[in-house]
N, C-alpha and C. Protein backbone atom coordinates (compact mmCIF):
# COMPACT_ATOMS: atom_id res chain seq x y z
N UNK A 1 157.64 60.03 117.43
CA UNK A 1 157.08 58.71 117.60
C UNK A 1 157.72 57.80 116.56
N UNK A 2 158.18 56.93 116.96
CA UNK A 2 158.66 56.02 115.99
C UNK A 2 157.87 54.39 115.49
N UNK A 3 156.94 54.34 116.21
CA UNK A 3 156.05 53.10 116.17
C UNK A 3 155.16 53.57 116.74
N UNK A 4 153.76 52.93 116.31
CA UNK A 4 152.59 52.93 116.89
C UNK A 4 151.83 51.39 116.45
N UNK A 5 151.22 50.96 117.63
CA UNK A 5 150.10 49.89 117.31
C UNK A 5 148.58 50.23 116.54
N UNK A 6 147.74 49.28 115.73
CA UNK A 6 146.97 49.64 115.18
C UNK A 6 145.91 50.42 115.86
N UNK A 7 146.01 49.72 117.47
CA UNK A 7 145.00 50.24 118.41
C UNK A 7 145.69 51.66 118.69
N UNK A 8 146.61 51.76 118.73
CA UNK A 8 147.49 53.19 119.32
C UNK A 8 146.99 54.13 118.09
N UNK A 9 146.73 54.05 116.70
CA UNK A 9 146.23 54.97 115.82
C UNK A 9 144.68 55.28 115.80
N UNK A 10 143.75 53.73 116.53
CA UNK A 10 142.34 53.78 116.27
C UNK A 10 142.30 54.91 117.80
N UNK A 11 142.77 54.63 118.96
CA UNK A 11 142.79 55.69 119.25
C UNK A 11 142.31 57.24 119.40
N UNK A 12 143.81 57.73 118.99
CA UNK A 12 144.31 58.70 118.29
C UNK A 12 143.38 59.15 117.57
N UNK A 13 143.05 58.01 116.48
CA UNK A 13 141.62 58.71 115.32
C UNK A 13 139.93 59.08 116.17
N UNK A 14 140.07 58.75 117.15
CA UNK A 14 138.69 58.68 117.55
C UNK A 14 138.81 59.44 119.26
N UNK A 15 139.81 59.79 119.91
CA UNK A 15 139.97 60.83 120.53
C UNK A 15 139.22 61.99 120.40
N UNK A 16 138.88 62.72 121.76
CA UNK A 16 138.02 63.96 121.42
C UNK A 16 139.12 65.05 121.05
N UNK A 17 140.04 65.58 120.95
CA UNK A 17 141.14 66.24 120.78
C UNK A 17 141.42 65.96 119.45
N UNK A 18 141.49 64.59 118.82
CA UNK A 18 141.74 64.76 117.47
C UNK A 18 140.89 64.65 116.40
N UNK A 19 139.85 63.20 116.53
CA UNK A 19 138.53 62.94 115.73
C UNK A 19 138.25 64.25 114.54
N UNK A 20 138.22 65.31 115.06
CA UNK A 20 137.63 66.00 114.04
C UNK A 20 138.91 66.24 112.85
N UNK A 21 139.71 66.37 113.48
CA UNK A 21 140.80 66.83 112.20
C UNK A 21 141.80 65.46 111.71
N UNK A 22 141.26 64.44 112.07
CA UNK A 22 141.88 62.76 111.96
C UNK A 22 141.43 63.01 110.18
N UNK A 23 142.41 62.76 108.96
CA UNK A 23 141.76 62.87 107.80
C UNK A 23 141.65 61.79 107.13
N UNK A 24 141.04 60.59 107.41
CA UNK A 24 140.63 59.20 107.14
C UNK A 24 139.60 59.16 107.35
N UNK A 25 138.65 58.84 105.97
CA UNK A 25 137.35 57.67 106.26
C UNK A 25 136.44 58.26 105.37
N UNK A 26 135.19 58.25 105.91
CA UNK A 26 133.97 58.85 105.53
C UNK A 26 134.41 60.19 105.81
N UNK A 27 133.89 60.87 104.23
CA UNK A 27 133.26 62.27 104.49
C UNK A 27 134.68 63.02 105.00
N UNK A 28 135.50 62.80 104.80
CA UNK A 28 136.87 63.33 105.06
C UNK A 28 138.23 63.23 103.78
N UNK A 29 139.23 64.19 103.78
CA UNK A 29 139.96 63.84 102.58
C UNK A 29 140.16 62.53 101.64
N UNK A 30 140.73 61.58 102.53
CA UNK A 30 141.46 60.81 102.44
C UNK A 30 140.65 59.13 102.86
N UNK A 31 139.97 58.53 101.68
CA UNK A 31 139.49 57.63 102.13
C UNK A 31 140.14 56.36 102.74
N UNK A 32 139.63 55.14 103.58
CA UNK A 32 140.36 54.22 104.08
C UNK A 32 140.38 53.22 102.57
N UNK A 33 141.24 52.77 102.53
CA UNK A 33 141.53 51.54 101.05
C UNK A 33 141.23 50.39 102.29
N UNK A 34 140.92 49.40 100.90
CA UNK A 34 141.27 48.01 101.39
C UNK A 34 141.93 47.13 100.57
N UNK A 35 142.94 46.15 101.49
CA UNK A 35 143.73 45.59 101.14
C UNK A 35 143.43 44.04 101.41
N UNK A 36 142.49 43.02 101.20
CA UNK A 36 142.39 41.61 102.03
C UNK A 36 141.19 41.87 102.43
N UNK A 37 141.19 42.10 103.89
CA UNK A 37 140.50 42.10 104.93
C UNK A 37 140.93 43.56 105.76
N UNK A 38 142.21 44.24 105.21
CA UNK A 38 142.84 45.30 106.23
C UNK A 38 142.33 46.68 105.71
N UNK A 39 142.46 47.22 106.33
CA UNK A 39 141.85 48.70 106.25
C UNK A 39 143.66 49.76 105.95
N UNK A 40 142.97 49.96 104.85
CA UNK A 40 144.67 50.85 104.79
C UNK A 40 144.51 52.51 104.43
N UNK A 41 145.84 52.98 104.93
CA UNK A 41 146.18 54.44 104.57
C UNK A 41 146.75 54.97 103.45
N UNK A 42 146.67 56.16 102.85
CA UNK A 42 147.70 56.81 102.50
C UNK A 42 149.00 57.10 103.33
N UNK A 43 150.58 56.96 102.67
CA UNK A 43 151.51 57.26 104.11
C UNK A 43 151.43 58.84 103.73
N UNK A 44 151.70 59.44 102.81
CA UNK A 44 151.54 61.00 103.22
C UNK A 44 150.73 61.50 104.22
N UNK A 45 149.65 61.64 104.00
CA UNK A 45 148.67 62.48 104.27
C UNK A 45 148.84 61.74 106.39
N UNK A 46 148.64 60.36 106.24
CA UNK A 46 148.94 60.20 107.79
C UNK A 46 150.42 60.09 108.75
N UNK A 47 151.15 60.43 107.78
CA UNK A 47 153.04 60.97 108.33
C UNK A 47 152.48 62.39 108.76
N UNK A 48 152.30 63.22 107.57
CA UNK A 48 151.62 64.70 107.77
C UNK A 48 150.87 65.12 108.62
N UNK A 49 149.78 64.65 109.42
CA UNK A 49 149.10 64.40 110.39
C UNK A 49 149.98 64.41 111.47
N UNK A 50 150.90 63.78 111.76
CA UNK A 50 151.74 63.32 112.40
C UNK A 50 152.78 64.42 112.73
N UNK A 51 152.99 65.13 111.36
CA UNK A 51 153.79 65.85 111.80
C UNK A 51 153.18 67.16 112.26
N UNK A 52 152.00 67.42 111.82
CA UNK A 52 151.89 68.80 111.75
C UNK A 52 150.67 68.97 112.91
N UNK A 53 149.65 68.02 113.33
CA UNK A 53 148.69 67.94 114.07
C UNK A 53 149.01 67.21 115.62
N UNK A 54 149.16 65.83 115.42
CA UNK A 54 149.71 65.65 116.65
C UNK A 54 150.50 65.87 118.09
N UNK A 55 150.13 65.81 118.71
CA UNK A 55 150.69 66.62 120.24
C UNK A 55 151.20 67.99 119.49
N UNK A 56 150.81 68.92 119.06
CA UNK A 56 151.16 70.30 118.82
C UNK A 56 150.27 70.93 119.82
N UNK A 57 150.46 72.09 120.11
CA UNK A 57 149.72 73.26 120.84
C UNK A 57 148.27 73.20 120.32
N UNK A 58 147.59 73.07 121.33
CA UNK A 58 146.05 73.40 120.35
C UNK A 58 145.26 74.62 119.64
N UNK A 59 145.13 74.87 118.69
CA UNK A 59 145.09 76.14 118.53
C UNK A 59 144.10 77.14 119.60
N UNK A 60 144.46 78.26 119.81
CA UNK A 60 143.82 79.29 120.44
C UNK A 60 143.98 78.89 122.56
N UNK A 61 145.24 78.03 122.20
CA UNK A 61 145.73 78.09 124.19
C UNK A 61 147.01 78.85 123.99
N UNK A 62 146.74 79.74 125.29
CA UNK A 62 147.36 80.40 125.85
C UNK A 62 148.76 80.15 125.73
């Protein structure tokens, strides 16, 4: 993936497939910062996500 829209990540984060292992926010690693008015990330931890969680095999399919 080389781009995504903000909606293309809110998404993604709130999907039944990913939501649980999405590691932003409440009660999860990696809290959301704020910047202004914007809600921001760490880039590690959500590149990493990216690489290692996203469209991968789900664990325990065939």
């Amino acid at each position: 993936m080389d781009s995504i829209t903000r909606e293309g990540v809110r998404h993604i984060a709130t999907s039944e497939r990913y939501a649980a292992r999405w590691p932003f926010g409440p009660d999860k690693p990696h809290p959301y910062g704020r910047a202004n008015s914007a809600l921001i990330m760490a880039t590690e931890p959500f590149l990493d996500f990216f690489r290692t969680v996203y469209n991968q095999p789900d664990e325990g399919a065939p």
